[in-house]
PDB file of N, CA and C in Angstrom:
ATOM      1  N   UNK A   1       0.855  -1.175   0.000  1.00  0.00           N
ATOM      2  CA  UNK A   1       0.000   0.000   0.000  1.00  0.00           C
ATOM      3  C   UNK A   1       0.900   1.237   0.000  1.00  0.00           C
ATOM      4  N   UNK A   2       0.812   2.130  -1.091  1.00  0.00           N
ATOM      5  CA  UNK A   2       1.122   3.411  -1.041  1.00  0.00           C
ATOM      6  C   UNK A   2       1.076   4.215  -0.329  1.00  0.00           C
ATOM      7  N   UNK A   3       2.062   5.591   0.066  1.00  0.00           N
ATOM      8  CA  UNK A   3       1.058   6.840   0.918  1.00  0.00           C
ATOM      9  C   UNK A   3       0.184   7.187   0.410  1.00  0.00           C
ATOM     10  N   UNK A   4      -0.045   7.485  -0.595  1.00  0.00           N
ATOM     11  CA  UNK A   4      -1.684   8.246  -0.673  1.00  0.00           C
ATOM     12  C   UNK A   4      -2.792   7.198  -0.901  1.00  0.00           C
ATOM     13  N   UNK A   5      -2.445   5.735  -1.305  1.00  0.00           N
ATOM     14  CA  UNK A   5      -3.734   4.831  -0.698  1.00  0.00           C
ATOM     15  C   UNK A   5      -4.168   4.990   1.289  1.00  0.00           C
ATOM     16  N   UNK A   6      -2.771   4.880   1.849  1.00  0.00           N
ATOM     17  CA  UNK A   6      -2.913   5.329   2.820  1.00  0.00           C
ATOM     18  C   UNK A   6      -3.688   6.166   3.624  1.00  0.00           C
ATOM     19  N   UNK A   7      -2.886   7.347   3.122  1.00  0.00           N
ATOM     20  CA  UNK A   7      -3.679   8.897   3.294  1.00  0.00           C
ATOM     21  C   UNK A   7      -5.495   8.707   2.764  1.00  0.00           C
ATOM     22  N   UNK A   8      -5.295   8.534   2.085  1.00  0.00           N
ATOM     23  CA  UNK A   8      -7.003   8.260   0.911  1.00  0.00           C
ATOM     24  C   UNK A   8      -7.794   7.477   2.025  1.00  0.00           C
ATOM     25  N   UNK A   9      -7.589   6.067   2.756  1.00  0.00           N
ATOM     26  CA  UNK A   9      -7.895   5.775   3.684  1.00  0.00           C
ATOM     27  C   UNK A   9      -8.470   6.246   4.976  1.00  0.00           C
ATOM     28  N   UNK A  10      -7.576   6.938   5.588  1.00  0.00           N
ATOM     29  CA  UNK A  10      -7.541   7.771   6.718  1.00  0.00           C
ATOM     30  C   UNK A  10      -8.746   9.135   6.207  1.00  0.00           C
ATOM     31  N   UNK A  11      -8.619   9.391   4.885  1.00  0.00           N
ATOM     32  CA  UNK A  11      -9.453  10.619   4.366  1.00  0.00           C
ATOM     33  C   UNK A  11     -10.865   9.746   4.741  1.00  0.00           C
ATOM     34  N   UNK A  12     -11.243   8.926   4.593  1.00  0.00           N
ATOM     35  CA  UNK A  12     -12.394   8.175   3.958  1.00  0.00           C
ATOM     36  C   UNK A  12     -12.978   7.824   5.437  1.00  0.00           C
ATOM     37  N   UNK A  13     -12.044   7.265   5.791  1.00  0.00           N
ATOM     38  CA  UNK A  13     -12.723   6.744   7.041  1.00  0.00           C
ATOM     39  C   UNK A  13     -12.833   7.574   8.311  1.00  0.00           C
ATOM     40  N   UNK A  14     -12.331   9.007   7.846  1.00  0.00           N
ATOM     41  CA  UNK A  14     -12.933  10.463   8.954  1.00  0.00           C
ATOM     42  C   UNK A  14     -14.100  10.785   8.441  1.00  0.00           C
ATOM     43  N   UNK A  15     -14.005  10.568   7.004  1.00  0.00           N
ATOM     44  CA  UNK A  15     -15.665  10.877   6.213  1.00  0.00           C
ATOM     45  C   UNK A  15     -16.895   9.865   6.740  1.00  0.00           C
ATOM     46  N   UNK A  16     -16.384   8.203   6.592  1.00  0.00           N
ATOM     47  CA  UNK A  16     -17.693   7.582   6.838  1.00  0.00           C
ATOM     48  C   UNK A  16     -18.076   6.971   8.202  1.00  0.00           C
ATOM     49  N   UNK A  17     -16.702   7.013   9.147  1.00  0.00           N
ATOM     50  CA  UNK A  17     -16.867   6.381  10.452  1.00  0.00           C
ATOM     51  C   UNK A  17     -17.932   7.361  11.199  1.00  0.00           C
ATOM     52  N   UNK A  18     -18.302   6.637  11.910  1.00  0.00           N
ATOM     53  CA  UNK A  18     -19.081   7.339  13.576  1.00  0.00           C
ATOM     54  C   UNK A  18     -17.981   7.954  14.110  1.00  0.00           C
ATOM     55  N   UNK A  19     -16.901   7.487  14.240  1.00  0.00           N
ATOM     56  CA  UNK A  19     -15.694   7.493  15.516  1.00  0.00           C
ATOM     57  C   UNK A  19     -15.229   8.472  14.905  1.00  0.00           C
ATOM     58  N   UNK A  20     -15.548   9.231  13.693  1.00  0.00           N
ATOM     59  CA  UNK A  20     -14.631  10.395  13.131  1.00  0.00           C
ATOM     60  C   UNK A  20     -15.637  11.137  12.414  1.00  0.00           C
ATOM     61  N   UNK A  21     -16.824  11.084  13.038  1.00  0.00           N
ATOM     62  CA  UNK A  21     -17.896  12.228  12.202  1.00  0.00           C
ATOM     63  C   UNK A  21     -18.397  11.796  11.126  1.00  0.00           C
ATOM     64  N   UNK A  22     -18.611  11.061  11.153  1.00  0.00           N
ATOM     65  CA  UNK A  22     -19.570  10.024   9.850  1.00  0.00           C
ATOM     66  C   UNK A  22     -20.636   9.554  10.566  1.00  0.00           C
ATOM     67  N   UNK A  23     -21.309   8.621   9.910  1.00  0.00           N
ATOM     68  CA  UNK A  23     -22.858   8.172  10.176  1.00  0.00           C
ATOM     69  C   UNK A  23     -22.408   6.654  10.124  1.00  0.00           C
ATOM     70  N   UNK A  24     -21.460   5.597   9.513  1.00  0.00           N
ATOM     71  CA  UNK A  24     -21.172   4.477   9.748  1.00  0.00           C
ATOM     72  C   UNK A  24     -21.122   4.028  11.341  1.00  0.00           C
ATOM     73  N   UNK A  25     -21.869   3.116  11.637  1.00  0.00           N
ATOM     74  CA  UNK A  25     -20.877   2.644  12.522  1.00  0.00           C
ATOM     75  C   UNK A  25     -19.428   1.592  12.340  1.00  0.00           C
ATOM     76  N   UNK A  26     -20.007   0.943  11.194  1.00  0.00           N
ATOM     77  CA  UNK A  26     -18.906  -0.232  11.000  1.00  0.00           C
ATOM     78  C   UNK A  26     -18.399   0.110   9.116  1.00  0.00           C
ATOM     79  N   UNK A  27     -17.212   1.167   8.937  1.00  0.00           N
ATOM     80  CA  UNK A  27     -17.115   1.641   7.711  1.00  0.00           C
ATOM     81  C   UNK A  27     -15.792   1.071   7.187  1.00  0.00           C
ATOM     82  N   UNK A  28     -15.363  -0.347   7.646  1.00  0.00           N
ATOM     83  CA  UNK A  28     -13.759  -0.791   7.280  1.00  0.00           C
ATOM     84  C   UNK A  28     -14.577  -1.281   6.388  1.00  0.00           C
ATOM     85  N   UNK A  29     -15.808  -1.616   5.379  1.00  0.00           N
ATOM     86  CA  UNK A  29     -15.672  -2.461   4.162  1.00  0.00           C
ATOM     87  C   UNK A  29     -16.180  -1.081   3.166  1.00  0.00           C
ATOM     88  N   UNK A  30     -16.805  -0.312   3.631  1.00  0.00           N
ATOM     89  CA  UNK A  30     -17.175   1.157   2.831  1.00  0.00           C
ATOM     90  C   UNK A  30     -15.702   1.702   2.960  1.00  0.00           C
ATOM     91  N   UNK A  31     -14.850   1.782   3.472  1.00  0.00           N
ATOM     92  CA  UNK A  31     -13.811   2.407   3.153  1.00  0.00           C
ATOM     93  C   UNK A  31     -12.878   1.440   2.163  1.00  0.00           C
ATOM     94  N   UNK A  32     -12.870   0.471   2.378  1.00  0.00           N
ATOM     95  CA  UNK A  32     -12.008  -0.805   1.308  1.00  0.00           C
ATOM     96  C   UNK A  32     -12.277  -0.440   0.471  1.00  0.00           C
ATOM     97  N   UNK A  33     -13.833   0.309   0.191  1.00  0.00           N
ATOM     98  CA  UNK A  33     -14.715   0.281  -1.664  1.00  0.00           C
ATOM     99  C   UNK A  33     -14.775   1.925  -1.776  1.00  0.00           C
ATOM    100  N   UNK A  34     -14.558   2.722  -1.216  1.00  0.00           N
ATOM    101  CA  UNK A  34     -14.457   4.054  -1.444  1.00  0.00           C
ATOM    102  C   UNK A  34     -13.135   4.815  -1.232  1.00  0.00           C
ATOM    103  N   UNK A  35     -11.993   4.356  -0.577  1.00  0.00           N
ATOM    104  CA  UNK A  35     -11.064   4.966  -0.901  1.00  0.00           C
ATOM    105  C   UNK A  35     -10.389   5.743  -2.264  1.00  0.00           C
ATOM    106  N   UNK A  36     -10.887   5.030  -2.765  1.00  0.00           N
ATOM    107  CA  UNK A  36      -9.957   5.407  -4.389  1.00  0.00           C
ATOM    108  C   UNK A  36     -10.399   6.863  -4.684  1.00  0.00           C
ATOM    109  N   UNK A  37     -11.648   7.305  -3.971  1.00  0.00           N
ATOM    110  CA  UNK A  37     -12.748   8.232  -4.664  1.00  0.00           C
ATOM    111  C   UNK A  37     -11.548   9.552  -3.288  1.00  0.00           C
ATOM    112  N   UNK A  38     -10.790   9.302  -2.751  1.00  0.00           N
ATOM    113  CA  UNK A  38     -10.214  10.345  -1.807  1.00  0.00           C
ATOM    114  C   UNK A  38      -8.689  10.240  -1.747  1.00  0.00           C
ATOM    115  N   UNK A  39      -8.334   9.664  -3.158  1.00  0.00           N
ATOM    116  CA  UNK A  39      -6.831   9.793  -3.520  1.00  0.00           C
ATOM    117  C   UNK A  39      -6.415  11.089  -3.962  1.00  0.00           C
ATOM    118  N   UNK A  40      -7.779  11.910  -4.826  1.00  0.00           N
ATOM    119  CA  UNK A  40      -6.721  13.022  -5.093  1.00  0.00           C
ATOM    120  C   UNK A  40      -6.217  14.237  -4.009  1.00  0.00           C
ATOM    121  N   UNK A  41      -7.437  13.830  -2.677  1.00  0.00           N
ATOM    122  CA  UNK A  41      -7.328  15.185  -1.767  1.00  0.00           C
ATOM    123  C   UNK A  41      -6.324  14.219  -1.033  1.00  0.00           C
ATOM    124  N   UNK A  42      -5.856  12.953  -1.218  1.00  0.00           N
ATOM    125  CA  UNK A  42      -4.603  12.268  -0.319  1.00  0.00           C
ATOM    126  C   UNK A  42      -2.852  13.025  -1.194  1.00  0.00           C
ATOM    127  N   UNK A  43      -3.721  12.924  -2.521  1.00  0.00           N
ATOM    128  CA  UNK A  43      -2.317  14.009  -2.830  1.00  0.00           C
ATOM    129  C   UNK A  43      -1.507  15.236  -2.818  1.00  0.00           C
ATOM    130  N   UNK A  44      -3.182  15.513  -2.706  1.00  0.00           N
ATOM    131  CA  UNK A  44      -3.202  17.444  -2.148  1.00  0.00           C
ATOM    132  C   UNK A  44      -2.293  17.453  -1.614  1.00  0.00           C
ATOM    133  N   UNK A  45      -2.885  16.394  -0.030  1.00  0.00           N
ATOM    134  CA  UNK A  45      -2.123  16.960   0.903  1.00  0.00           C
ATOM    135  C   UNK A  45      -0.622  16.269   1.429  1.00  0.00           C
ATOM    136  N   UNK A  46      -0.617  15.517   0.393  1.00  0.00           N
ATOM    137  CA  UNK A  46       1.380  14.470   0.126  1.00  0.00           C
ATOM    138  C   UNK A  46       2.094  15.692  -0.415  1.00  0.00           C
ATOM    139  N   UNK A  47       0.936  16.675  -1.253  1.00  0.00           N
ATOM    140  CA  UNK A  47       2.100  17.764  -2.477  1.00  0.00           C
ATOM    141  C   UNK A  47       2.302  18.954  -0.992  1.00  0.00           C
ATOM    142  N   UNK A  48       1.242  19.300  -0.678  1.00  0.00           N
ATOM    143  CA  UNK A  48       1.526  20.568   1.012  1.00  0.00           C
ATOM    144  C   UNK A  48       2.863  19.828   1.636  1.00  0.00           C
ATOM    145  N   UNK A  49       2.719  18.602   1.818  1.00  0.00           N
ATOM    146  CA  UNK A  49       3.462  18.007   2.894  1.00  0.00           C
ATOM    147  C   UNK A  49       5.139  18.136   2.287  1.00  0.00           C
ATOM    148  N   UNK A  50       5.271  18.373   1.137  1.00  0.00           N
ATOM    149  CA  UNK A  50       6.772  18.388   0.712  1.00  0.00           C
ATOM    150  C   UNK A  50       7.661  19.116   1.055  1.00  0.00           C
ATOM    151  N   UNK A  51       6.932  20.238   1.747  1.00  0.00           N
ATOM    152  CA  UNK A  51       8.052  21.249   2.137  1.00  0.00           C
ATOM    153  C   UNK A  51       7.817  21.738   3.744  1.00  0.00           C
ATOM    154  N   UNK A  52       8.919  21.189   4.667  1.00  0.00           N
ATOM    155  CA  UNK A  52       8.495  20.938   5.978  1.00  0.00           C
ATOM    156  C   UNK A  52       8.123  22.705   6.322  1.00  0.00           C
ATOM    157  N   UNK A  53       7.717  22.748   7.672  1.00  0.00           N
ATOM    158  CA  UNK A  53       7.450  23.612   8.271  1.00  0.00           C
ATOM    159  C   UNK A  53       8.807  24.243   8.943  1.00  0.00           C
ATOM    160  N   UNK A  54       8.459  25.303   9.280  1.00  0.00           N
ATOM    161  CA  UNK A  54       9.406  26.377  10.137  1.00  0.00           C
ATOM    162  C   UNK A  54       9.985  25.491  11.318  1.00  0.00           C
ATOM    163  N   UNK A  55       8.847  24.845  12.284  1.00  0.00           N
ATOM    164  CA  UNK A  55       9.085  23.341  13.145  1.00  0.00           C
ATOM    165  C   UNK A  55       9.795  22.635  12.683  1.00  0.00           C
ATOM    166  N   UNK A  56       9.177  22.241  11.477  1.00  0.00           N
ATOM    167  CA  UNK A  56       9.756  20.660  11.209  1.00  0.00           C
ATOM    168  C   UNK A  56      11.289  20.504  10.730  1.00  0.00           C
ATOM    169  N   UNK A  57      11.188  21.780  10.226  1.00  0.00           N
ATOM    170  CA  UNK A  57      12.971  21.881   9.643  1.00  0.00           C
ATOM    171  C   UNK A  57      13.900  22.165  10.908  1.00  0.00           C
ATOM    172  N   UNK A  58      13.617  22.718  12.132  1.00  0.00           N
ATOM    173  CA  UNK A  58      14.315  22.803  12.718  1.00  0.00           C
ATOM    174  C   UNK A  58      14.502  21.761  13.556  1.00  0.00           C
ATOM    175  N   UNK A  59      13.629  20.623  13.504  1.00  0.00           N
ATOM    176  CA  UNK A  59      13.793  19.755  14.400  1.00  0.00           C
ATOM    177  C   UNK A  59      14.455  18.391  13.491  1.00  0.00           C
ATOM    178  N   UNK A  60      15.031  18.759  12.087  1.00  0.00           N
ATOM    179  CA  UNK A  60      15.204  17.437  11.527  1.00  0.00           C
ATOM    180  C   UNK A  60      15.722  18.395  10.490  1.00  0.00           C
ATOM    181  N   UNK A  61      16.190  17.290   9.418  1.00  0.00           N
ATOM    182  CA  UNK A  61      16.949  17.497   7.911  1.00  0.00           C
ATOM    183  C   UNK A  61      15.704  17.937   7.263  1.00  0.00           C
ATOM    184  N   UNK A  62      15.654  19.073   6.364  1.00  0.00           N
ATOM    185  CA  UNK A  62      14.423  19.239   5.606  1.00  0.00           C
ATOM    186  C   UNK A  62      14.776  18.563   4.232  1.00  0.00           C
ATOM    187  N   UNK A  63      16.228  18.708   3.671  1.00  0.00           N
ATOM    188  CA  UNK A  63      16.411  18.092   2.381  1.00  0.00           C
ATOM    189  C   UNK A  63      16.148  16.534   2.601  1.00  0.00           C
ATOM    190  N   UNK A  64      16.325  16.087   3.483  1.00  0.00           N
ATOM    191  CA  UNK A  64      15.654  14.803   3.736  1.00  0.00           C
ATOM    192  C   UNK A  64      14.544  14.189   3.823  1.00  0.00           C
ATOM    193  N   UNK A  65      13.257  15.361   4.530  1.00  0.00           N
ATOM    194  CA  UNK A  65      12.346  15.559   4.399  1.00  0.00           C
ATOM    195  C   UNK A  65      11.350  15.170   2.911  1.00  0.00           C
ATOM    196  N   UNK A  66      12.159  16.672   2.696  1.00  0.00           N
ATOM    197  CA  UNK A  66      11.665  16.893   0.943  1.00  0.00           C
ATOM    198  C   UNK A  66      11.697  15.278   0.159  1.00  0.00           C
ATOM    199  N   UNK A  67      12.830  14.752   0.218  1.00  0.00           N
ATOM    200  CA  UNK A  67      13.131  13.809  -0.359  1.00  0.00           C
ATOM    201  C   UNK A  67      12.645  12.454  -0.059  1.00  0.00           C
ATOM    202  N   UNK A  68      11.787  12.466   1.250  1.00  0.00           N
ATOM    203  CA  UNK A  68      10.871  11.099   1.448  1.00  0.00           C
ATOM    204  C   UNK A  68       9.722  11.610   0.624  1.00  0.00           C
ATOM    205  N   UNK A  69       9.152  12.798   0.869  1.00  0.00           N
ATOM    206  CA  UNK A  69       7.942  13.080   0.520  1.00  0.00           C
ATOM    207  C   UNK A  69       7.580  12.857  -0.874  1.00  0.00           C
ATOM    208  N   UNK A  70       9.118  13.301  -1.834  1.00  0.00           N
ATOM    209  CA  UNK A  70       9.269  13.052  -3.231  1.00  0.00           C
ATOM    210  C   UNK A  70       9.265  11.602  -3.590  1.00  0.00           C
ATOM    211  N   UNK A  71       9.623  10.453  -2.922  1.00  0.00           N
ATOM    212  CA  UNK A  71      10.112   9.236  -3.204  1.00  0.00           C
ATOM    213  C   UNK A  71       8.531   8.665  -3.237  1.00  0.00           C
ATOM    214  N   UNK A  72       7.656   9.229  -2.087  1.00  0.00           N
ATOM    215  CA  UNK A  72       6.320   8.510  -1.725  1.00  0.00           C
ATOM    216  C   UNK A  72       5.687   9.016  -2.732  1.00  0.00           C
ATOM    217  N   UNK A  73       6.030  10.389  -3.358  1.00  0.00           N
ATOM    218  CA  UNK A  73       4.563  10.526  -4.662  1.00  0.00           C
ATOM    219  C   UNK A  73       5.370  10.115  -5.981  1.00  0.00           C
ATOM    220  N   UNK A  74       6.267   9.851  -5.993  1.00  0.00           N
ATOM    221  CA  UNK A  74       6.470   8.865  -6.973  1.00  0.00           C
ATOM    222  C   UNK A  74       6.329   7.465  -7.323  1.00  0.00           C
ATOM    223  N   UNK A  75       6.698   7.174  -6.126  1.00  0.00           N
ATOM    224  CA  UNK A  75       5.884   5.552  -5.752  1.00  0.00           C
ATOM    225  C   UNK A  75       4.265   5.761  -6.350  1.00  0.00           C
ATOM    226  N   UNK A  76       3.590   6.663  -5.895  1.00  0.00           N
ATOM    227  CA  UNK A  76       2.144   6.672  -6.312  1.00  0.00           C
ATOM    228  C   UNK A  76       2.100   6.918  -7.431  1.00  0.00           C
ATOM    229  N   UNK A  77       3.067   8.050  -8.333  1.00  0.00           N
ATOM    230  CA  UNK A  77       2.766   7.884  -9.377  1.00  0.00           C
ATOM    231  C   UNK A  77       3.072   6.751 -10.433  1.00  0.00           C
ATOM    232  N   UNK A  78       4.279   6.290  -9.809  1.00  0.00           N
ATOM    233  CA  UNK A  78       4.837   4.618 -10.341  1.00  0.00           C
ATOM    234  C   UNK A  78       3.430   3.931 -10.768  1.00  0.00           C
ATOM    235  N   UNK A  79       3.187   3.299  -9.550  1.00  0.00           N
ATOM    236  CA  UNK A  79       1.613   2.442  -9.342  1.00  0.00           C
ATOM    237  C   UNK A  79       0.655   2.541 -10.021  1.00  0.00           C
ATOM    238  N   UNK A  80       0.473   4.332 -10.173  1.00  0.00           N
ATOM    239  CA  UNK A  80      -1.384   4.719 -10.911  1.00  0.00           C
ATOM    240  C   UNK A  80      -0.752   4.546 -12.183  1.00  0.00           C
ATOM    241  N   UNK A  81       0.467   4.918 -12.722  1.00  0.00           N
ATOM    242  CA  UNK A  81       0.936   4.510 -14.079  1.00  0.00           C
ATOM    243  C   UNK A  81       0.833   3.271 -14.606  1.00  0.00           C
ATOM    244  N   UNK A  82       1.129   2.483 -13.687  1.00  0.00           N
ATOM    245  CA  UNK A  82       1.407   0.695 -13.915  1.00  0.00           C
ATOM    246  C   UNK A  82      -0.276   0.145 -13.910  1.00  0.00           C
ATOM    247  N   UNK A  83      -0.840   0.892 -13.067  1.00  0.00           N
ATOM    248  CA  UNK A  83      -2.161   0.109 -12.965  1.00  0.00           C
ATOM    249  C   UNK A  83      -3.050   0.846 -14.018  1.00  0.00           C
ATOM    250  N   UNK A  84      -2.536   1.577 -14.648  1.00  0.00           N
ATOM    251  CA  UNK A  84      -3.578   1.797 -15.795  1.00  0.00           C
ATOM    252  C   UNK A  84      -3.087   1.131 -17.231  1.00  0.00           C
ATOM    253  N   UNK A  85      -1.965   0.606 -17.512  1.00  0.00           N
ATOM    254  CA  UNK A  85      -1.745  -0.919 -18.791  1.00  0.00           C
ATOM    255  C   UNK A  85      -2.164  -2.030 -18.425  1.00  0.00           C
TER     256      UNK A  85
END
């Protein structure tokens, strides 16, 4: 599983759970079948996430940073490439 299947996940299941402001109570098989539909706001926020914060750089390498964040949306774009031949 990718980050932004990931992310897309976590998007989905704040949308359909009870436990996160949804109306599901039991939304792990509505989220299995609706994730895909919350990949692009999972990329949104993979593309925000590329460039750390004022925080985050000072508490860590930001070129390092940058460079996971780049590796993970390429991985995704790897995948959505491969899975569409």
């Amino acid at each position: 599983m990718n980050v932004i299947e990931r992310v897309a996940r976590v998007l989905a299941g704040q949308f359909y759970s009870r436990n996160a402001g949804g109306t599901e109570e039991h939304a792990a098989d509505l989220v299995d079948r609706e994730w895909p539909h919350f990949a692009a706001d999972a990329l949104a926020v993979m593309k925000t996430l590329r460039e750390p914060t004022a925080e985050m750089a000072a508490a860590g390498d930001s070129a390092s940073w940058h460079r996971m964040v780049e590796a993970a949306l390429e991985d995704a774009r790897t995948k959505t490439a491969n899975s569409l031949h």
